[in-house]
C-alpha atoms as a PDB file:
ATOM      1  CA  UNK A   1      -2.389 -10.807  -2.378  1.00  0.00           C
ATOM      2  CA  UNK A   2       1.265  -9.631  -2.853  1.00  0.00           C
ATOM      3  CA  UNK A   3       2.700  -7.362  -5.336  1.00  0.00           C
ATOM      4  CA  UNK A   4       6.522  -6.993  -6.055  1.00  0.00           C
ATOM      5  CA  UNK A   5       8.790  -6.510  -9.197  1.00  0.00           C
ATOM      6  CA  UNK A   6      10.381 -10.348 -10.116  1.00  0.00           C
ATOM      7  CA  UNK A   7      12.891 -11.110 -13.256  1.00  0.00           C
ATOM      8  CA  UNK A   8      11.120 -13.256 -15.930  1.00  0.00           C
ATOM      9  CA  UNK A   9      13.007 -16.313 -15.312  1.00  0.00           C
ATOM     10  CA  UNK A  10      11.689 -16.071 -11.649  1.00  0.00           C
ATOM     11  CA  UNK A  11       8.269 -15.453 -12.733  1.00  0.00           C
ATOM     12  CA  UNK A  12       8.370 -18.799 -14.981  1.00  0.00           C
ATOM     13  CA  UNK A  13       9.493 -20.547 -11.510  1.00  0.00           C
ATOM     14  CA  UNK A  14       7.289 -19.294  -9.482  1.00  0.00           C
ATOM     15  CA  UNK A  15       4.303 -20.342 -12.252  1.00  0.00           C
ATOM     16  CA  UNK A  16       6.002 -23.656 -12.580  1.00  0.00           C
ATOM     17  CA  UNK A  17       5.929 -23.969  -8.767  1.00  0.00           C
ATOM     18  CA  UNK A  18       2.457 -23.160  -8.688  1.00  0.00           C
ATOM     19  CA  UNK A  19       2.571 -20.136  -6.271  1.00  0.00           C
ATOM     20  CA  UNK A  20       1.041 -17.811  -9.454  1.00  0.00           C
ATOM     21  CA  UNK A  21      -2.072 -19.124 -10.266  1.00  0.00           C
ATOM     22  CA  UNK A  22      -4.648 -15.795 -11.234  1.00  0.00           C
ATOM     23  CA  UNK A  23      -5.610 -16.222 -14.326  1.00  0.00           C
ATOM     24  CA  UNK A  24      -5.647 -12.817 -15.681  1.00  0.00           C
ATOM     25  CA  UNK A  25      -1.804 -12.072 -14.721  1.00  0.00           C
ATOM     26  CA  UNK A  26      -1.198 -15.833 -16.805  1.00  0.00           C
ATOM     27  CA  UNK A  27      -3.390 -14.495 -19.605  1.00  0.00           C
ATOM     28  CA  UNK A  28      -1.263 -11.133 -20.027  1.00  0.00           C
ATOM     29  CA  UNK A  29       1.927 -13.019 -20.065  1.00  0.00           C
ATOM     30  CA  UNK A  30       0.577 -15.479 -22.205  1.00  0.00           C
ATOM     31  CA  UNK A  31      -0.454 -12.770 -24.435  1.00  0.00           C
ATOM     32  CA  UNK A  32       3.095 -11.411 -24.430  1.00  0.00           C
ATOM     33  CA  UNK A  33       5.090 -14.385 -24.832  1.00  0.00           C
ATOM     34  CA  UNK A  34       2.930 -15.262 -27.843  1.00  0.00           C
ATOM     35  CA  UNK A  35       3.895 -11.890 -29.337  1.00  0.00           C
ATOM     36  CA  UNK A  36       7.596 -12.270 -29.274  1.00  0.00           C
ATOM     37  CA  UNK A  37       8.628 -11.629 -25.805  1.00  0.00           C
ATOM     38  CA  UNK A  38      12.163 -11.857 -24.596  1.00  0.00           C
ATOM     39  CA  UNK A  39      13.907 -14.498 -23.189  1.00  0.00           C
ATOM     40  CA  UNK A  40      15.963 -13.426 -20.255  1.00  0.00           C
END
């Protein structure tokens, strides 16, 4: 497992890409988006 800081227009890539697939990190921004979370 790797661990760095990534905008959240890269994280949305990198989910759409497939390469983050643990479901507790997609949860918690699942969780966030839901609860008004900024668009970049």
């Amino acid at each position: 497992m790797r661990q760095r800081w990534v905008s959240r227009a890269e994280f949305r890539e990198l989910v759409a890409k497939g390469l983050i697939t643990d479901d507790s990190t997609l949860a918690a921004f699942a969780l966030l988006a839901m609860d008004g979370l900024p668009a970049d």
